[in-house]
PDB file of N, CA and C in Angstrom:
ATOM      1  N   UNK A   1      -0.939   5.998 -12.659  1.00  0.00           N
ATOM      2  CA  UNK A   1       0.045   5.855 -11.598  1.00  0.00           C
ATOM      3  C   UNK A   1       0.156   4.377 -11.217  1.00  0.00           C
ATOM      4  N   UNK A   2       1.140   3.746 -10.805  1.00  0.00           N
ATOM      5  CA  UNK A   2       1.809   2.171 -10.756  1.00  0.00           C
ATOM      6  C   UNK A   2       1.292   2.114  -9.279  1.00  0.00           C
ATOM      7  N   UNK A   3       1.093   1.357  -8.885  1.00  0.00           N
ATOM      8  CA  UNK A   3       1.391   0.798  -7.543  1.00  0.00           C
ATOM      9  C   UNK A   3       1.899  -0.774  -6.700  1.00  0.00           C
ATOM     10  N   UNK A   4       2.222  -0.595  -6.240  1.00  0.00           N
ATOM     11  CA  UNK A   4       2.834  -1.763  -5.668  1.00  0.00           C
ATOM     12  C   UNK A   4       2.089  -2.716  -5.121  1.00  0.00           C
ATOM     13  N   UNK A   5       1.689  -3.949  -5.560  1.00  0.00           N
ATOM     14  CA  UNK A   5       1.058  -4.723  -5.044  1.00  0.00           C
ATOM     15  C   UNK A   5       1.253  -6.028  -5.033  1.00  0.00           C
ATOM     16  N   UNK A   6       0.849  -6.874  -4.714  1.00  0.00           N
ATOM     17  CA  UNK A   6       1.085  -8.165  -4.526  1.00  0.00           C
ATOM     18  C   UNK A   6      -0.329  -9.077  -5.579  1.00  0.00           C
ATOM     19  N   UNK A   7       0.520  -9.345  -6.684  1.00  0.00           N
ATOM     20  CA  UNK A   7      -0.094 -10.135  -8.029  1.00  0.00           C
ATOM     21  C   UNK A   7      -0.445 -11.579  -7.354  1.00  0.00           C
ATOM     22  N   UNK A   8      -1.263 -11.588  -8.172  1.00  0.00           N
ATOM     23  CA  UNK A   8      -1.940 -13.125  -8.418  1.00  0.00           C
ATOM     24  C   UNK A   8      -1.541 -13.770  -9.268  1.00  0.00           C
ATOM     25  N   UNK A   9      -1.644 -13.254 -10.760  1.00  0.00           N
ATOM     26  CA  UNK A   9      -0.980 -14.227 -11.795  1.00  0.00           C
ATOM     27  C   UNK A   9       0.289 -14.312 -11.301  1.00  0.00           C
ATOM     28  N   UNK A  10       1.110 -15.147 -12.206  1.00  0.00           N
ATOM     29  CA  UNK A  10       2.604 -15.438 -12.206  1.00  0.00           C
ATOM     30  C   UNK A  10       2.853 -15.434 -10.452  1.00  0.00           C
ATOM     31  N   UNK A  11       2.255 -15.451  -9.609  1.00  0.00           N
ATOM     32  CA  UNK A  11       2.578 -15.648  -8.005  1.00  0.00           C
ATOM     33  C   UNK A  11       3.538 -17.422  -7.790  1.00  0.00           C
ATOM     34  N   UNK A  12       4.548 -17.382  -7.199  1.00  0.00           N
ATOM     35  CA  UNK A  12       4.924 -18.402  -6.689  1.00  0.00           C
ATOM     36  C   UNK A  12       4.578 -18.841  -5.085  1.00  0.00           C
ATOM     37  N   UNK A  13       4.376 -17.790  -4.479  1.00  0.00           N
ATOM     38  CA  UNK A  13       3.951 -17.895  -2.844  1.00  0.00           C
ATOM     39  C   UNK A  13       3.252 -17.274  -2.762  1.00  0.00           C
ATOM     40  N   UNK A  14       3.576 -15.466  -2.311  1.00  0.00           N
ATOM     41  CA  UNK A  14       2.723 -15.082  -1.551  1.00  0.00           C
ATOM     42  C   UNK A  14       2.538 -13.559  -3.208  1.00  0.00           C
ATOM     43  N   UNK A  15       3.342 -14.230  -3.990  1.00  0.00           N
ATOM     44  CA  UNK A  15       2.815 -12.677  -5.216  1.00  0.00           C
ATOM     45  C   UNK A  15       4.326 -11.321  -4.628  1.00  0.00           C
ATOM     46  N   UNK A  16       4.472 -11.557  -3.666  1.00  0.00           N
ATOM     47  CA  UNK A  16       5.374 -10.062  -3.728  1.00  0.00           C
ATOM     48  C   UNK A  16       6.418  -9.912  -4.437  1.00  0.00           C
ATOM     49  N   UNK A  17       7.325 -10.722  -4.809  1.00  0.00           N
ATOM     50  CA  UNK A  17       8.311 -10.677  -5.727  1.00  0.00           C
ATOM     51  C   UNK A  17       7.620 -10.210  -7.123  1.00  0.00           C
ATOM     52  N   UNK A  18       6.691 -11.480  -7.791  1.00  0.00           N
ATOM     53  CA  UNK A  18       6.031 -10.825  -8.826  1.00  0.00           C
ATOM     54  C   UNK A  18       5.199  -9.646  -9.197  1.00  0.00           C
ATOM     55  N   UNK A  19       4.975  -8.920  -8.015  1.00  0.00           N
ATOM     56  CA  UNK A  19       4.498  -7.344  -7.871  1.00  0.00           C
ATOM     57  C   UNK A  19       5.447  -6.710  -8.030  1.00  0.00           C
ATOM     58  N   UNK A  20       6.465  -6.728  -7.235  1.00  0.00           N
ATOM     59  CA  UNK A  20       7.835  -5.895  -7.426  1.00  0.00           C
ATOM     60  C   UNK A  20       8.316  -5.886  -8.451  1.00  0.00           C
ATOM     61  N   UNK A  21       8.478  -6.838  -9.720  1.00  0.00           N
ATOM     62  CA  UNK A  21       8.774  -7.040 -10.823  1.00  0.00           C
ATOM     63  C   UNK A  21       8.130  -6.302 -11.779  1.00  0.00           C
ATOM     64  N   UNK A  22       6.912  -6.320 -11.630  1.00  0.00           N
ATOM     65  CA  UNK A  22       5.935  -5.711 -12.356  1.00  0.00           C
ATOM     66  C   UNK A  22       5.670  -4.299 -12.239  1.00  0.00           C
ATOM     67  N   UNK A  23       6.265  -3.760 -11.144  1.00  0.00           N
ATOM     68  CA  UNK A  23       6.343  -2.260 -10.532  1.00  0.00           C
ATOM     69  C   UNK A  23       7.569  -2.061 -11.220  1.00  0.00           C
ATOM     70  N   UNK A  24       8.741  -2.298 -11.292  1.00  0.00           N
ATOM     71  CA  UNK A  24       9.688  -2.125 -11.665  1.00  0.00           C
ATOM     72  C   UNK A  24       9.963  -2.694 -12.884  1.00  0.00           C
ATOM     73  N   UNK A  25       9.066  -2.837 -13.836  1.00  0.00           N
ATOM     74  CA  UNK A  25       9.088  -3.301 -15.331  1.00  0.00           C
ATOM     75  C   UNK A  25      10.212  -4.344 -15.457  1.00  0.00           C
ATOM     76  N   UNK A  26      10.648  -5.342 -14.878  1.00  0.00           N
ATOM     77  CA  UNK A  26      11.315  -6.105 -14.922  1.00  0.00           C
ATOM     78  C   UNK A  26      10.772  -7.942 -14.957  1.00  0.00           C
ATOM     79  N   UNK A  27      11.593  -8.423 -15.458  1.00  0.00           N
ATOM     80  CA  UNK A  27      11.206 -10.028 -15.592  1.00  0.00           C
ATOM     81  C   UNK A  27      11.365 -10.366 -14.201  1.00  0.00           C
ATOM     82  N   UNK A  28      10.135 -11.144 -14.501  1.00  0.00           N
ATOM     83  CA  UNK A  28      10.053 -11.696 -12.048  1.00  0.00           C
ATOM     84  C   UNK A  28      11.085 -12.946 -12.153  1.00  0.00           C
ATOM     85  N   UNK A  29      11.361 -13.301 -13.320  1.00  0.00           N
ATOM     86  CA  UNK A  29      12.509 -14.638 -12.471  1.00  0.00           C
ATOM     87  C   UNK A  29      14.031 -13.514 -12.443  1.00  0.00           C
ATOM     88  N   UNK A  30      14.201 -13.016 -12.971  1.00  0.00           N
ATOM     89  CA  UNK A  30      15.624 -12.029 -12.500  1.00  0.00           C
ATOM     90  C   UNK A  30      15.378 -11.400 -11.315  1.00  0.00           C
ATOM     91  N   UNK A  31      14.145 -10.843 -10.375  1.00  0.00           N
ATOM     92  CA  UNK A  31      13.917 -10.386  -9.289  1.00  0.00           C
ATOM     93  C   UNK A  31      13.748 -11.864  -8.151  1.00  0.00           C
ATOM     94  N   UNK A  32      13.220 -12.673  -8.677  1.00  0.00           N
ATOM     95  CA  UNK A  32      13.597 -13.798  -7.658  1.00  0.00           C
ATOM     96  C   UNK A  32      14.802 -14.755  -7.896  1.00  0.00           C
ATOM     97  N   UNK A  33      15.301 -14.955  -8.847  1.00  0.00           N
ATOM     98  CA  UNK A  33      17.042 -15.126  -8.890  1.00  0.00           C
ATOM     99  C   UNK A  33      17.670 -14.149  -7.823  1.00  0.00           C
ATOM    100  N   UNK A  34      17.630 -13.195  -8.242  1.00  0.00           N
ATOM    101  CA  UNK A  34      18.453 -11.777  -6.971  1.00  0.00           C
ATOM    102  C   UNK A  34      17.890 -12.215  -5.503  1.00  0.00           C
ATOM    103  N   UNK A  35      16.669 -12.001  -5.446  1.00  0.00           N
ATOM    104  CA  UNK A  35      16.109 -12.699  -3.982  1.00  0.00           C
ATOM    105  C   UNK A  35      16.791 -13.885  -3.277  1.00  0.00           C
ATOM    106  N   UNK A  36      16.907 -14.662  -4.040  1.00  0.00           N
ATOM    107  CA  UNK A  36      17.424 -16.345  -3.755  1.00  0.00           C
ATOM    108  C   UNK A  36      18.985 -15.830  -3.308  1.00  0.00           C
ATOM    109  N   UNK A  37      19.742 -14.733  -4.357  1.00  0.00           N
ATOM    110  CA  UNK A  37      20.544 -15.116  -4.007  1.00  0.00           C
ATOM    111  C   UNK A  37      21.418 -13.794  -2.811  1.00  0.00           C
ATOM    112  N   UNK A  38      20.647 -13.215  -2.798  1.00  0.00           N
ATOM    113  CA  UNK A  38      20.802 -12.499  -1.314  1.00  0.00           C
ATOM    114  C   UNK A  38      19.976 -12.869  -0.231  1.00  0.00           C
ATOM    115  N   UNK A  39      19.330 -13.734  -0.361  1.00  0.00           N
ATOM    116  CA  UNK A  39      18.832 -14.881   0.952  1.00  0.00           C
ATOM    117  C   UNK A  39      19.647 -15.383   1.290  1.00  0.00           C
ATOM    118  N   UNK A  40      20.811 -16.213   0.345  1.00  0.00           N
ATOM    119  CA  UNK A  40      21.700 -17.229   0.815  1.00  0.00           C
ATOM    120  C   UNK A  40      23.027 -16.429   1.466  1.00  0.00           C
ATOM    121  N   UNK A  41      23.408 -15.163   0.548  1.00  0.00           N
ATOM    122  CA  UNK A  41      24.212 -14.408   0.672  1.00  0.00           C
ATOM    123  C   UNK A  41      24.341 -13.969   2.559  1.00  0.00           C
ATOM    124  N   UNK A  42      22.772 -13.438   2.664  1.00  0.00           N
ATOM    125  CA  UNK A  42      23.067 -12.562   4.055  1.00  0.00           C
ATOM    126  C   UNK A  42      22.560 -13.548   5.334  1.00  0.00           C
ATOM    127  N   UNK A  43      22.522 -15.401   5.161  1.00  0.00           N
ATOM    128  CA  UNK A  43      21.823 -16.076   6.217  1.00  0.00           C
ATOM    129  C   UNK A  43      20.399 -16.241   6.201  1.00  0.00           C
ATOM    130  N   UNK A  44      19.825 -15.808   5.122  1.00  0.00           N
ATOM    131  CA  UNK A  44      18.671 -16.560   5.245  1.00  0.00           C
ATOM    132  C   UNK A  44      17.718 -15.203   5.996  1.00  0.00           C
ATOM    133  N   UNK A  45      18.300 -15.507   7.455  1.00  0.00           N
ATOM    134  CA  UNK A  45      17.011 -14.406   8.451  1.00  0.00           C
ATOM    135  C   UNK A  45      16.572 -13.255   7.774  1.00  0.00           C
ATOM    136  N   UNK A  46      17.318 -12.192   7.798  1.00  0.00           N
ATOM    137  CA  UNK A  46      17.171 -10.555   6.916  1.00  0.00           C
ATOM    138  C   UNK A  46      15.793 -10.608   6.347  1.00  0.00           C
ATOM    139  N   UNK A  47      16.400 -11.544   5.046  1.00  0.00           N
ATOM    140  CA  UNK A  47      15.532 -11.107   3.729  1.00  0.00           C
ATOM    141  C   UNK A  47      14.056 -12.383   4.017  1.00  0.00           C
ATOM    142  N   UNK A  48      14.256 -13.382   5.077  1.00  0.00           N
ATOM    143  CA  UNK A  48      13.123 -14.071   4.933  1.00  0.00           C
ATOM    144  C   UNK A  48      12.013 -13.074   5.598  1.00  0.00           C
ATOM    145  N   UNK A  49      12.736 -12.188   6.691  1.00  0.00           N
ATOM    146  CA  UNK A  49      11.762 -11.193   7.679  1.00  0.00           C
ATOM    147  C   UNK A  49      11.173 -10.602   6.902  1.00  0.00           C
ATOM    148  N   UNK A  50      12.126  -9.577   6.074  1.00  0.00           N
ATOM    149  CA  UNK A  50      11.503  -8.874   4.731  1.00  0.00           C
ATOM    150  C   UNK A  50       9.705  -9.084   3.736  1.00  0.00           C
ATOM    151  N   UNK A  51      10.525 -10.545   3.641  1.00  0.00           N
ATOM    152  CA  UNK A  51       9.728 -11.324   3.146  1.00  0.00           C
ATOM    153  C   UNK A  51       8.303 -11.097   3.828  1.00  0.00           C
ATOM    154  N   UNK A  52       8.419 -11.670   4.741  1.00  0.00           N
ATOM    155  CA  UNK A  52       7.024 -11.670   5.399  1.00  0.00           C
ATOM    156  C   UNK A  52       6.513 -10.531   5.993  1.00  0.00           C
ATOM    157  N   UNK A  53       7.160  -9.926   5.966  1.00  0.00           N
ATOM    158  CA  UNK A  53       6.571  -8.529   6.195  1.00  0.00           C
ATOM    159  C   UNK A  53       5.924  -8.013   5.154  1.00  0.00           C
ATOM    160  N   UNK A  54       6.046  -7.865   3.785  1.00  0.00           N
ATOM    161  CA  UNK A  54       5.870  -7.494   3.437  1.00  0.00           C
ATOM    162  C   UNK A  54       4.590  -8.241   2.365  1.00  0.00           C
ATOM    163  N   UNK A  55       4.264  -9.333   2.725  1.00  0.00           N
ATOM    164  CA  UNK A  55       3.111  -9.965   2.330  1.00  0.00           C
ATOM    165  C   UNK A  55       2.033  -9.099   3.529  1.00  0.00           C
ATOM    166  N   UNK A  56       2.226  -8.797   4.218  1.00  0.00           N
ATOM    167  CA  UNK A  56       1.177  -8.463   5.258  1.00  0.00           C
ATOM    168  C   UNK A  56       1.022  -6.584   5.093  1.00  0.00           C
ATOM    169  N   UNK A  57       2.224  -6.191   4.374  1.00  0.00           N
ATOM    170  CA  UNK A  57       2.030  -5.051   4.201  1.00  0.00           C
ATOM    171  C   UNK A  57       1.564  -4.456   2.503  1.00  0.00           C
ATOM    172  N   UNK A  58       1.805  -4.898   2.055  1.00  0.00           N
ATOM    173  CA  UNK A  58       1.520  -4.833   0.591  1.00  0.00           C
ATOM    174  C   UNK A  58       0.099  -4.971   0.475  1.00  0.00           C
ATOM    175  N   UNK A  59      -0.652  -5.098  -0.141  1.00  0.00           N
ATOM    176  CA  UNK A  59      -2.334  -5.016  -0.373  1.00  0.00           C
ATOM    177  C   UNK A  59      -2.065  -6.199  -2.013  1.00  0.00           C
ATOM    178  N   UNK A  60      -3.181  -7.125  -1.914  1.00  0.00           N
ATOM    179  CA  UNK A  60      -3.346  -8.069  -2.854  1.00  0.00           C
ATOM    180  C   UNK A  60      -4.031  -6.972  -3.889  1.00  0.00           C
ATOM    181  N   UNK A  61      -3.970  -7.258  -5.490  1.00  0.00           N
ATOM    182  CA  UNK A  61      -4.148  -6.752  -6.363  1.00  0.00           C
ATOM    183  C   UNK A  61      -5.687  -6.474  -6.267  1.00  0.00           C
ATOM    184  N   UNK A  62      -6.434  -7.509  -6.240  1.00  0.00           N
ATOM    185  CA  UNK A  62      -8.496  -7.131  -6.070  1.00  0.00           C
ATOM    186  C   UNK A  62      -8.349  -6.337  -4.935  1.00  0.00           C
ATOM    187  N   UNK A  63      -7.817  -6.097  -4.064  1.00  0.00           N
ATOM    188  CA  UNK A  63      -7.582  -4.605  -3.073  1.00  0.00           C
ATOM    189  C   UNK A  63      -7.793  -3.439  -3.390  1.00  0.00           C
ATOM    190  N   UNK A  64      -7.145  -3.425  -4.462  1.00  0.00           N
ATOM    191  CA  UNK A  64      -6.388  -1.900  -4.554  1.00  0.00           C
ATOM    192  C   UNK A  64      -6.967  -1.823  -5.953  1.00  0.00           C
ATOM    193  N   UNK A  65      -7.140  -2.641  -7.008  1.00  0.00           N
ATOM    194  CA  UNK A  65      -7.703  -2.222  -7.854  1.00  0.00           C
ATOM    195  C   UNK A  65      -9.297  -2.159  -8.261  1.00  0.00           C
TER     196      UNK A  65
END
């Protein structure tokens, strides 16, 4: 079973993009391309909240595995 977590390798900040990528079998620069560009899209605020929320909610990979 997959779970969602927040990676270490390939991390640019805080790992959640590159978890999400990796949950969703997808290349992490096409999931942070999309990120970038619905950051700019909706003002920035939304998706930066997102953002940080979800470093605090997600569990780092030596966590959970």
């Amino acid at each position: 079973m997959k779970k969602l977590v927040r990676l270490r390798r390939d991390r640019m900040v805080a790992g959640v993009l590159s978890g999400l990528a990796a949950y969703m079998n997808i290349d992490a620069t096409v999931v942070r391309l999309l990120f970038v560009a619905l950051l700019l899209i909706t003002g920035v605020m939304p998706f930066a909240v997102l953002y940080a929320l979800a470093v605090f909610i997600i569990p780092n990979e030596e966590n959970v595995l």
